[in-house]
C-alpha atoms as a PDB file:
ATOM      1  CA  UNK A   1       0.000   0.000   0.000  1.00  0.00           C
ATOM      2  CA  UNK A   2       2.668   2.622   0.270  1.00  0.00           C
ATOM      3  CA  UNK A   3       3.429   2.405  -3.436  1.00  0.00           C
ATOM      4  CA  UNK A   4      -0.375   4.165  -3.496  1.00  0.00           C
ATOM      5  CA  UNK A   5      -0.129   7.426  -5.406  1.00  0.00           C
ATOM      6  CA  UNK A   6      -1.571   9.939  -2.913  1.00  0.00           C
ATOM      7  CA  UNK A   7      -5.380  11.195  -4.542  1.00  0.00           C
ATOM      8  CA  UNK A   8      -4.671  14.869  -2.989  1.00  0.00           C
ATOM      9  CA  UNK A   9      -1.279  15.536  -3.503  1.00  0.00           C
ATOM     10  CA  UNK A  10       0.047  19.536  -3.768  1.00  0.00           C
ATOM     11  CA  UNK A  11       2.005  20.079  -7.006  1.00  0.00           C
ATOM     12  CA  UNK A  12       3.439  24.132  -7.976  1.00  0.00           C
ATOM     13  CA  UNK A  13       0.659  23.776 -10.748  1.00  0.00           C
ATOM     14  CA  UNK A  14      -2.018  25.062  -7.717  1.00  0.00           C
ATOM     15  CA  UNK A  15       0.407  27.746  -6.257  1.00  0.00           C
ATOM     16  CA  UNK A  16      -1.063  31.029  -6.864  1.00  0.00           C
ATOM     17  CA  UNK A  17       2.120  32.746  -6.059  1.00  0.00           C
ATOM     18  CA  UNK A  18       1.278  34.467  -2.503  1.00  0.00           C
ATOM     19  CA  UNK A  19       3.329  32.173   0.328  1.00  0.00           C
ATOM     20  CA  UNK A  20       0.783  32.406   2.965  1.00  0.00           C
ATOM     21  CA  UNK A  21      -2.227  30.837   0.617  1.00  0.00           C
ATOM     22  CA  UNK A  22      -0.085  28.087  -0.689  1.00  0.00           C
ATOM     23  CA  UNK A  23       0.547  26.998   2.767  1.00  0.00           C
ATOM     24  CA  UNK A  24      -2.426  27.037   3.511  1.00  0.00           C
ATOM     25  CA  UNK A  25      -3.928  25.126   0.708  1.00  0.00           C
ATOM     26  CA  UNK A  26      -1.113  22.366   1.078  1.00  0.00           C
ATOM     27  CA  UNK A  27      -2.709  21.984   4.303  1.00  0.00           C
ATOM     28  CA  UNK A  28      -6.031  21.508   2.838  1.00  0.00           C
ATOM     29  CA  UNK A  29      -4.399  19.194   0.260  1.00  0.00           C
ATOM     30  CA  UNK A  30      -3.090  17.160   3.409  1.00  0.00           C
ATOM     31  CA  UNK A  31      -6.438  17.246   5.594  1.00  0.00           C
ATOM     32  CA  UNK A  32      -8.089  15.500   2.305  1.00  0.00           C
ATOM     33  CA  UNK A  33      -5.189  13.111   1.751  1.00  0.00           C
ATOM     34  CA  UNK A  34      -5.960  11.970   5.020  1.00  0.00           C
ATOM     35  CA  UNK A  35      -9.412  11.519   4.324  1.00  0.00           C
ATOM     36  CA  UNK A  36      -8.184   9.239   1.397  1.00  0.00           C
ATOM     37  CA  UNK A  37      -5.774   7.523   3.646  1.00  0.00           C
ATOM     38  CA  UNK A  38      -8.375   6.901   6.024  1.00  0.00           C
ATOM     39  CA  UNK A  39     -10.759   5.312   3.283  1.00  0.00           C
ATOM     40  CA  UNK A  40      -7.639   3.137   2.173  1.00  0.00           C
ATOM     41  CA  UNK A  41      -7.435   2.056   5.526  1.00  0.00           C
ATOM     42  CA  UNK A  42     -11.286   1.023   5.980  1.00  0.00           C
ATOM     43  CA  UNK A  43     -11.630   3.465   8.507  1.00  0.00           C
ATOM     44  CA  UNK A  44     -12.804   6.511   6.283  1.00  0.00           C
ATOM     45  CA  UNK A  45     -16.353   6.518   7.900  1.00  0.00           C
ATOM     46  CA  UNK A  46     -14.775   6.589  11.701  1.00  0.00           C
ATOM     47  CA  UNK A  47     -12.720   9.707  10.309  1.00  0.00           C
ATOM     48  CA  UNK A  48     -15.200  11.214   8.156  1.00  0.00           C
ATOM     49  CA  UNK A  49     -16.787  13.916  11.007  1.00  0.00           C
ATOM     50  CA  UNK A  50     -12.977  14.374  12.320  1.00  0.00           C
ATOM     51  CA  UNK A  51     -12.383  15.749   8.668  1.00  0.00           C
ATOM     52  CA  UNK A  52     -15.379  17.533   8.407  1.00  0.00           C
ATOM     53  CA  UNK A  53     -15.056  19.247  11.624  1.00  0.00           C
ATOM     54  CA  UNK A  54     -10.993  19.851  10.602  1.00  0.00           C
ATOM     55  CA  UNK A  55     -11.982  20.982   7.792  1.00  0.00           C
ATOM     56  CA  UNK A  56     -15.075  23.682   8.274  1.00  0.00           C
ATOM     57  CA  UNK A  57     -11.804  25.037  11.049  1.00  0.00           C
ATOM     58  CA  UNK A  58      -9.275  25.515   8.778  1.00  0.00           C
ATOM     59  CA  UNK A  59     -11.017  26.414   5.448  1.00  0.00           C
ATOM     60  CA  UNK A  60     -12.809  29.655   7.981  1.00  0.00           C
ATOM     61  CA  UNK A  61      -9.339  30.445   9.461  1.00  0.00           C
ATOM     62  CA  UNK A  62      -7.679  30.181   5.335  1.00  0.00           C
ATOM     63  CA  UNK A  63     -10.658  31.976   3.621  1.00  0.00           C
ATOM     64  CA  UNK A  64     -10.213  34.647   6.182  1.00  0.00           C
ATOM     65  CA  UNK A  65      -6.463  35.624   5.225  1.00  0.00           C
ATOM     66  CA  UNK A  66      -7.612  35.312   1.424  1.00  0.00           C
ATOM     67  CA  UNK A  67     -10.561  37.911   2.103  1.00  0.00           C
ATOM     68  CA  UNK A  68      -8.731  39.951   3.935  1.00  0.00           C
ATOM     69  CA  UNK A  69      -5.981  40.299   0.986  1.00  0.00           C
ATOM     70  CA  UNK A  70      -8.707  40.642  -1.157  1.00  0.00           C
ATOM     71  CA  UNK A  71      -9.905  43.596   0.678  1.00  0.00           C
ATOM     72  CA  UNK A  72      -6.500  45.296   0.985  1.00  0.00           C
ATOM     73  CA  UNK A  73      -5.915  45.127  -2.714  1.00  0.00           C
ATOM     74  CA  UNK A  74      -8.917  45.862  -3.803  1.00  0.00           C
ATOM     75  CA  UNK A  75     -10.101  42.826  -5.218  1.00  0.00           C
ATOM     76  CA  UNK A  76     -12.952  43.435  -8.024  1.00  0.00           C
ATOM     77  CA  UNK A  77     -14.534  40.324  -7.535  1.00  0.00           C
ATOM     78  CA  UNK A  78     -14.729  39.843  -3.761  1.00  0.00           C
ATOM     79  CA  UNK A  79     -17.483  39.329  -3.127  1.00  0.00           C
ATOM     80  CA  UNK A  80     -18.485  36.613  -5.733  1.00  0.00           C
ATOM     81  CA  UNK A  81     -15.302  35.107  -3.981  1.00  0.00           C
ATOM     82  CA  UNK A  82     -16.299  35.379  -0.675  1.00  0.00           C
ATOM     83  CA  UNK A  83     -19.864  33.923  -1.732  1.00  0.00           C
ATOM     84  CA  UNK A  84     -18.031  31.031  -3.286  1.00  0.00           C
ATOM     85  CA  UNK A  85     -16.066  30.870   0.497  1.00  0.00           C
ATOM     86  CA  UNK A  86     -19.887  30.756   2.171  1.00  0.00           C
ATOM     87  CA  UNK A  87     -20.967  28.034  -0.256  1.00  0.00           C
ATOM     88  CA  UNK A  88     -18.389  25.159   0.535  1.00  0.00           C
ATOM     89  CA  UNK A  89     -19.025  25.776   4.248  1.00  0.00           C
ATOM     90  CA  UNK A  90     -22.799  25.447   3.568  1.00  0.00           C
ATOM     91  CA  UNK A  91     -21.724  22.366   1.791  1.00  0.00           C
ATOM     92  CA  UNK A  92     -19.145  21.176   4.446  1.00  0.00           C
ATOM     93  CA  UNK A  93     -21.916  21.450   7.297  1.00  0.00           C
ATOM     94  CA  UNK A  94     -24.586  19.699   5.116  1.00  0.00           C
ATOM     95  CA  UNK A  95     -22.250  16.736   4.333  1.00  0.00           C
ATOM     96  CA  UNK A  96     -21.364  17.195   8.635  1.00  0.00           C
ATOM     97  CA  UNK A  97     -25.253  16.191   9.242  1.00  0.00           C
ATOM     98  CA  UNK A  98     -25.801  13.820   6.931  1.00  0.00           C
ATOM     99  CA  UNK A  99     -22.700  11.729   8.210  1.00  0.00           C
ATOM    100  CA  UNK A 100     -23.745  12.652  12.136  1.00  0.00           C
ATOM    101  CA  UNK A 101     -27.471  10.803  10.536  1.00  0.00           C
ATOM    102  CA  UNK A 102     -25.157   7.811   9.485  1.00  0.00           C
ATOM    103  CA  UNK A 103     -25.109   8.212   5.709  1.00  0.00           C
ATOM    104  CA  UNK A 104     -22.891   4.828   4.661  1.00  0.00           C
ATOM    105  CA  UNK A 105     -21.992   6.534   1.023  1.00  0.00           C
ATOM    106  CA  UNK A 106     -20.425   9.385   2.637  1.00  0.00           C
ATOM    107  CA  UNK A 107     -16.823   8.626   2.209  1.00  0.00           C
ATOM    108  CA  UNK A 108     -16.515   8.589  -1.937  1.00  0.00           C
ATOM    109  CA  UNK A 109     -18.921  11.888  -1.942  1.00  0.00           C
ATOM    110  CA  UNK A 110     -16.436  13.827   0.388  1.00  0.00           C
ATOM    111  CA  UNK A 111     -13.217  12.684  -1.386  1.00  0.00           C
ATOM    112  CA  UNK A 112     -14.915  13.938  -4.690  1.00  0.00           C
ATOM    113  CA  UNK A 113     -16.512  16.926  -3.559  1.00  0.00           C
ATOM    114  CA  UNK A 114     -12.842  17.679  -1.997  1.00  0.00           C
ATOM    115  CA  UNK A 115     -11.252  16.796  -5.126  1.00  0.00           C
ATOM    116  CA  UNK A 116     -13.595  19.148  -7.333  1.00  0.00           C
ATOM    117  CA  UNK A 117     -13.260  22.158  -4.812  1.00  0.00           C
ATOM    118  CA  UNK A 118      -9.666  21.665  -3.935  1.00  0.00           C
ATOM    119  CA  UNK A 119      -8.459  21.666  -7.456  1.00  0.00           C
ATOM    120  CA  UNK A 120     -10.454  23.944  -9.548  1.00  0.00           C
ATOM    121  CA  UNK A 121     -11.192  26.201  -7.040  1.00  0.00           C
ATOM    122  CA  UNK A 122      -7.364  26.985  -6.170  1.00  0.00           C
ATOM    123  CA  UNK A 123      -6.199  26.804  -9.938  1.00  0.00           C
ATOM    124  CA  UNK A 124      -8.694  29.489 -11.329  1.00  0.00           C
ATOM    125  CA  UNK A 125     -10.483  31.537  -8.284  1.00  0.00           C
ATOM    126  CA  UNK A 126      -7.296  31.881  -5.863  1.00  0.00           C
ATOM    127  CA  UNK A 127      -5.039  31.918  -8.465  1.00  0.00           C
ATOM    128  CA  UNK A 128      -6.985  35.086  -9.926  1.00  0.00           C
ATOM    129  CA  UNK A 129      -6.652  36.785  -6.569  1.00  0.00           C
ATOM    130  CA  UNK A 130      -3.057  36.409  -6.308  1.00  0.00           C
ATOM    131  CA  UNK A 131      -2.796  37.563 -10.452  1.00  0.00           C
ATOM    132  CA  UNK A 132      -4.568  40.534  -9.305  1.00  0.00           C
ATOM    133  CA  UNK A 133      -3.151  41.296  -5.955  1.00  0.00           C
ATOM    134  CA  UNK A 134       0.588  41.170  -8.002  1.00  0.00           C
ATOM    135  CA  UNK A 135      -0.823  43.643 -10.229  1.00  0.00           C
ATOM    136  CA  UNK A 136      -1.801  46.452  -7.885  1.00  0.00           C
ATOM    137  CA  UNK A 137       1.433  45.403  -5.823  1.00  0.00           C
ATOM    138  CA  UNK A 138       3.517  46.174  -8.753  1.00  0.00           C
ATOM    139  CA  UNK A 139       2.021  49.548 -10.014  1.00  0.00           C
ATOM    140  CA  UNK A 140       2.265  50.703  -6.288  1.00  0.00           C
ATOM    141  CA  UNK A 141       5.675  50.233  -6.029  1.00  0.00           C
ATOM    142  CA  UNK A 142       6.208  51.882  -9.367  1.00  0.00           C
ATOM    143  CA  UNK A 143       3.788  54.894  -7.856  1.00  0.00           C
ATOM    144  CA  UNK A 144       6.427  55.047  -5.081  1.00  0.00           C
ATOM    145  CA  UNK A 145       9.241  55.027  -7.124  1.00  0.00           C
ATOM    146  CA  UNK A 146       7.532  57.834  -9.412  1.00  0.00           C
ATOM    147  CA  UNK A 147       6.857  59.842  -6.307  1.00  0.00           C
ATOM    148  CA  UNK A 148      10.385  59.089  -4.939  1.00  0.00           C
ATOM    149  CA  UNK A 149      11.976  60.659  -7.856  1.00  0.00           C
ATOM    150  CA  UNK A 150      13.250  57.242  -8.968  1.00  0.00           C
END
């Protein structure tokens, strides 16, 4: 089994380029992994509400350092991204009930619903941010090199 190919693994094709967000995410790619290596294990149903709880924790303490960098650059689309932020906890404390009401399917749902947010969500919406973010960055520091005389 440890010739598996991890499900969740990080690769530099999801950095967006800020340090603080890819950290972050490669700790949501390892809370999912776990989730996986709990399911390889048979034990992905005794885990399941461990990850979900882990999980609704770290994605409100992570989605609060990306709004607030959205809000100090100025982010155009902010709030679409925050509402996309509000909808996968929605999601994350639906999929908490239903495994609290003993749901047996649970497992395979969360490890795709993971894999679908995870990925697409960090390659296109975050990786926007951070496109954007290095934008304004740059033409500030070129308005205080203007004003500086430089």
């Amino acid at each position: 089994m440890k010739d598996r190919k991890p499900l969740f693994e990080w690769t530099e094709e999801y950095a967006v380029g800020v340090r603080q967000i890819d950290e972050e995410h490669r700790r949501l790619f390892a809370l999912a992994e776990a989730m996986h290596m709990a399911m390889i294990a048979g034990k992905g149903r005794e885990f399941l509400q461990t990850l979900l709880a882990g999980l609704l924790d770290y994605t409100s303490y992570h989605f609060a350092h990306e709004e607030a960098l959205m809000a100090r650059v100025g982010y155009p689309e902010r709030s679409k991204h925050q509402r996309q932020h509000e909808a996968l906890k929605a999601r994350v404390r639906e999929l908490q009930e239903r495994a609290a009401a003993g749901e047996i399917t649970m497992t395979m749902e969360v490890a795709l619903f993971l894999i679908d947010w995870l990925k697409r969500h960090t390659a296109a919406a975050d990786r926007k941010i951070a496109a954007f973010s290095g934008v304004v960055d740059s033409s500030r520091h070129a308005d205080e090199q203007h004003a500086a005389g430089e």
